[in-house]
C-alpha atoms as a PDB file:
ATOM      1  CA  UNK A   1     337.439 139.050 153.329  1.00  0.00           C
ATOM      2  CA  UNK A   2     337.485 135.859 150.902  1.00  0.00           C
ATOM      3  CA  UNK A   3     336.186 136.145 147.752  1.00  0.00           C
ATOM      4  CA  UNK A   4     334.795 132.911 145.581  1.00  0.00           C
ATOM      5  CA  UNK A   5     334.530 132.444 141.891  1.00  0.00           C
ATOM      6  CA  UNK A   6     332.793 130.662 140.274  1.00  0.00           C
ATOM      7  CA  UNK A   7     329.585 130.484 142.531  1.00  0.00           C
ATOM      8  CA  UNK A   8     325.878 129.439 141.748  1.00  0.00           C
ATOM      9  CA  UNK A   9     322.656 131.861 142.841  1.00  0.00           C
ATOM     10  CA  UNK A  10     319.631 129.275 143.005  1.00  0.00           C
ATOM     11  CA  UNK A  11     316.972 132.141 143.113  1.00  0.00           C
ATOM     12  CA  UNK A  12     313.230 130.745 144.442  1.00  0.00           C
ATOM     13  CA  UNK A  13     309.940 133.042 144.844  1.00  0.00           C
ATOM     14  CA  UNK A  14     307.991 131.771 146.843  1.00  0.00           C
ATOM     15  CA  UNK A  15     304.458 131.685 148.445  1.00  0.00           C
ATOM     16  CA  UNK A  16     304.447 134.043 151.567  1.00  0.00           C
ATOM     17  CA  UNK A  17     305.842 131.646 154.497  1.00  0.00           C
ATOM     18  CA  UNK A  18     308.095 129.111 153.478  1.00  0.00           C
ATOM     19  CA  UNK A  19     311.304 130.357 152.952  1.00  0.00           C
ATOM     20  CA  UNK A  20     312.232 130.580 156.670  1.00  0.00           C
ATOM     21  CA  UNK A  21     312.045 126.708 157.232  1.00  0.00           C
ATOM     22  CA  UNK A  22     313.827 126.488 154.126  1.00  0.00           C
ATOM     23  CA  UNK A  23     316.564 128.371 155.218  1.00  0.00           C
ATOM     24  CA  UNK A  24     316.936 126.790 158.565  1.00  0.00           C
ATOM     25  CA  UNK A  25     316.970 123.944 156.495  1.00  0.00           C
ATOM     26  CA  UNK A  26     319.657 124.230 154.570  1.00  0.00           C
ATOM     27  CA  UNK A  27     321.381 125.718 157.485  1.00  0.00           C
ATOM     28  CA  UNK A  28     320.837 122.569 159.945  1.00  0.00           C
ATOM     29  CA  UNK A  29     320.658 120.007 156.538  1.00  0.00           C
ATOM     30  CA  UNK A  30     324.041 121.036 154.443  1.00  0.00           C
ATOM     31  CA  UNK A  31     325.414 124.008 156.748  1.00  0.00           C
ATOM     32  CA  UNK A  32     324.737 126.039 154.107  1.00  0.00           C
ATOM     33  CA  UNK A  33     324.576 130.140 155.356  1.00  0.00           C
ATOM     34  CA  UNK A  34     324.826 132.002 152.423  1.00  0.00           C
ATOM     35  CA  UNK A  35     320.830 131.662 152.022  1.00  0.00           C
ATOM     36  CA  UNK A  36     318.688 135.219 152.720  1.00  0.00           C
ATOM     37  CA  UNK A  37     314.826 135.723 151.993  1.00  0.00           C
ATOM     38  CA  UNK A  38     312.817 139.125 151.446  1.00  0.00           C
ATOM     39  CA  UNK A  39     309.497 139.960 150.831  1.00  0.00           C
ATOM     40  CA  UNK A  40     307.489 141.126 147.227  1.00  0.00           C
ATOM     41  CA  UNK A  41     304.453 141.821 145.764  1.00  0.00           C
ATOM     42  CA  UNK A  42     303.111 140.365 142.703  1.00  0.00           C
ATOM     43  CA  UNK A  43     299.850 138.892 140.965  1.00  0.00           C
ATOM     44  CA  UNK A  44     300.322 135.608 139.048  1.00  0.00           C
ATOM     45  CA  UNK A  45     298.906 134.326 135.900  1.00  0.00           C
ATOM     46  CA  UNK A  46     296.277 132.643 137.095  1.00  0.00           C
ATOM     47  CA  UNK A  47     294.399 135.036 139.524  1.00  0.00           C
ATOM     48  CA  UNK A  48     291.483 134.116 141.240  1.00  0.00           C
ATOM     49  CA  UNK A  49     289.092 136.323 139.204  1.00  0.00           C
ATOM     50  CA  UNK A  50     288.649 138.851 141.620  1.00  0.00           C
ATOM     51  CA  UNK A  51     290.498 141.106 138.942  1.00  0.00           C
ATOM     52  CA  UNK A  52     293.890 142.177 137.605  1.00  0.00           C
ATOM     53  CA  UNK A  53     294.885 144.338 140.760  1.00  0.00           C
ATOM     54  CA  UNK A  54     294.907 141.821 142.976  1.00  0.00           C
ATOM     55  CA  UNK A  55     298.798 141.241 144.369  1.00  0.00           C
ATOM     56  CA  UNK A  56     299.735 138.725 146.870  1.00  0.00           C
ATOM     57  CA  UNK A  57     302.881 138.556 149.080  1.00  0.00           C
ATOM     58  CA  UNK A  58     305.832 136.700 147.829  1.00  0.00           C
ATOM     59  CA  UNK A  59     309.089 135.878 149.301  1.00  0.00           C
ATOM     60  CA  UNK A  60     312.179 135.945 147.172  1.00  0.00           C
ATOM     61  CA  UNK A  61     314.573 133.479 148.569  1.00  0.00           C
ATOM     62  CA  UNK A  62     318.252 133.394 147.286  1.00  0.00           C
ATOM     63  CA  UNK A  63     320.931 130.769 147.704  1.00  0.00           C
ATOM     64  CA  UNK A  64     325.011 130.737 146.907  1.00  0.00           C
ATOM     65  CA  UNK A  65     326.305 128.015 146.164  1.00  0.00           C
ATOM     66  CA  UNK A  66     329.187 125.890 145.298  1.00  0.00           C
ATOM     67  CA  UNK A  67     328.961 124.909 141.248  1.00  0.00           C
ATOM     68  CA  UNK A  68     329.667 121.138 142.459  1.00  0.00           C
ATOM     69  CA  UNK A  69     326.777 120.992 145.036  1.00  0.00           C
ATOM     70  CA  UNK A  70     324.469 123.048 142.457  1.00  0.00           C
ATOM     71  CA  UNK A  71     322.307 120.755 141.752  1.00  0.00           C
ATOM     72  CA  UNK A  72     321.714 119.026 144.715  1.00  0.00           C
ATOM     73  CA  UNK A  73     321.070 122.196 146.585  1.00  0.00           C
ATOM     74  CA  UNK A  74     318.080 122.993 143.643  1.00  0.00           C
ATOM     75  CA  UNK A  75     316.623 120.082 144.294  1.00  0.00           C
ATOM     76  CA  UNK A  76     316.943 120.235 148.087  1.00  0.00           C
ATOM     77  CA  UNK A  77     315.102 123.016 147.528  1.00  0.00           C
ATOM     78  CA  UNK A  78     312.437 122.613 145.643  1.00  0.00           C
ATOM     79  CA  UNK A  79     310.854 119.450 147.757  1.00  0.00           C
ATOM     80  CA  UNK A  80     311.534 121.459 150.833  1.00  0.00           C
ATOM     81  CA  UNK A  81     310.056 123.988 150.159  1.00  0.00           C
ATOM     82  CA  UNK A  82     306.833 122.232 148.513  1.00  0.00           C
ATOM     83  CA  UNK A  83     307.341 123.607 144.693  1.00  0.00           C
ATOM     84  CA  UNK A  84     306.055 120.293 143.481  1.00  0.00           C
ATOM     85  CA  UNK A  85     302.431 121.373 144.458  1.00  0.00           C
ATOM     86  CA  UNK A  86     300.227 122.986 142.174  1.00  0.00           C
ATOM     87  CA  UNK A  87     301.275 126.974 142.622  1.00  0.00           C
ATOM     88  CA  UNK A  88     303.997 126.401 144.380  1.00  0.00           C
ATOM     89  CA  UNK A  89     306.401 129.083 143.354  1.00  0.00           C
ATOM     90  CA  UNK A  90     309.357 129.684 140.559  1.00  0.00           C
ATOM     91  CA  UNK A  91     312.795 128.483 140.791  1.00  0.00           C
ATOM     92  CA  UNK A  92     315.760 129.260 138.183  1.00  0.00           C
ATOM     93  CA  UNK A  93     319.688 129.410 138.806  1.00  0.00           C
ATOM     94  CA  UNK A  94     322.009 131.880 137.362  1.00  0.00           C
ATOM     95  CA  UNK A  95     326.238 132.339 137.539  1.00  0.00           C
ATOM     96  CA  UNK A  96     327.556 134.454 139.577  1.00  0.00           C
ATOM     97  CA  UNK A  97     331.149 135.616 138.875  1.00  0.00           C
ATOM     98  CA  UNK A  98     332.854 136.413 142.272  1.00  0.00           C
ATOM     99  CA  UNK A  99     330.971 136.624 145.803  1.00  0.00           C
ATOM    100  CA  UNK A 100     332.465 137.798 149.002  1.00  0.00           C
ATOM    101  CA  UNK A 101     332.342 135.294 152.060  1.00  0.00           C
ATOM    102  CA  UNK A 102     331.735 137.493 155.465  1.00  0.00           C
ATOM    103  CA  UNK A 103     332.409 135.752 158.270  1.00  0.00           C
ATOM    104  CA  UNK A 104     332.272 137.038 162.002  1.00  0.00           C
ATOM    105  CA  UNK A 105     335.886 137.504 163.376  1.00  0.00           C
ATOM    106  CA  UNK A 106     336.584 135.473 166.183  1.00  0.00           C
ATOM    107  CA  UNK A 107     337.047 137.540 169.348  1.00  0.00           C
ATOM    108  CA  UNK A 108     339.015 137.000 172.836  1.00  0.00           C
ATOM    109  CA  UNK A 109     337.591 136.514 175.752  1.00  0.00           C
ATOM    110  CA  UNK A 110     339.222 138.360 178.583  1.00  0.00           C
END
């Protein structure tokens, strides 16, 4: 297993139904595969009136990075996935100290 230091979590939550282009995005874009989505539930500050209980489905997506490619992977990101529109979502990036790399061993064929 390799472990990296040093690494960058770009952290997005998101509208339900973008972050699975975004991933295959980044994927088919900058070969990025450290990029996994989940759902949530959550009401925002502006609600549509219909009253405080009202939650909508979120997806949380989150992406490791490389500190030098930081950046440009935040900003991939938020045109991609359409965070320049009016309720778009939330983005913020945080350190993260070490992160293991898993990677599928290579098997023989027989």
């Amino acid at each position: 297993m390799n472990i990296l230091s040093d690494v960058k979590q770009i952290t997005c939550i998101l509208p339900k139904g973008k972050s699975a282009a975004v991933q295959k995005s980044l994927i088919d874009d900058h070969g990025i595969y450290s990029a996994n989505f989940h759902y949530a539930r959550g009401i925002g500050k502006f609600s549509s009136g219909r009253g405080f209980g009202e939650q909508r489905e979120k997806e949380i997506l989150e992406v490791m990075v490389s500190p030098d490619i930081a950046d440009e992977i935040f900003e991939y990101v938020f045109f991609k996935a359409d965070m320049d529109q009016a309720h778009g979502g939330i983005m913020f990036m945080t350190p993260l100290p070490k992160m293991s790399v898993m990677e599928i061993p290579e098997t023989s064929s027989k």
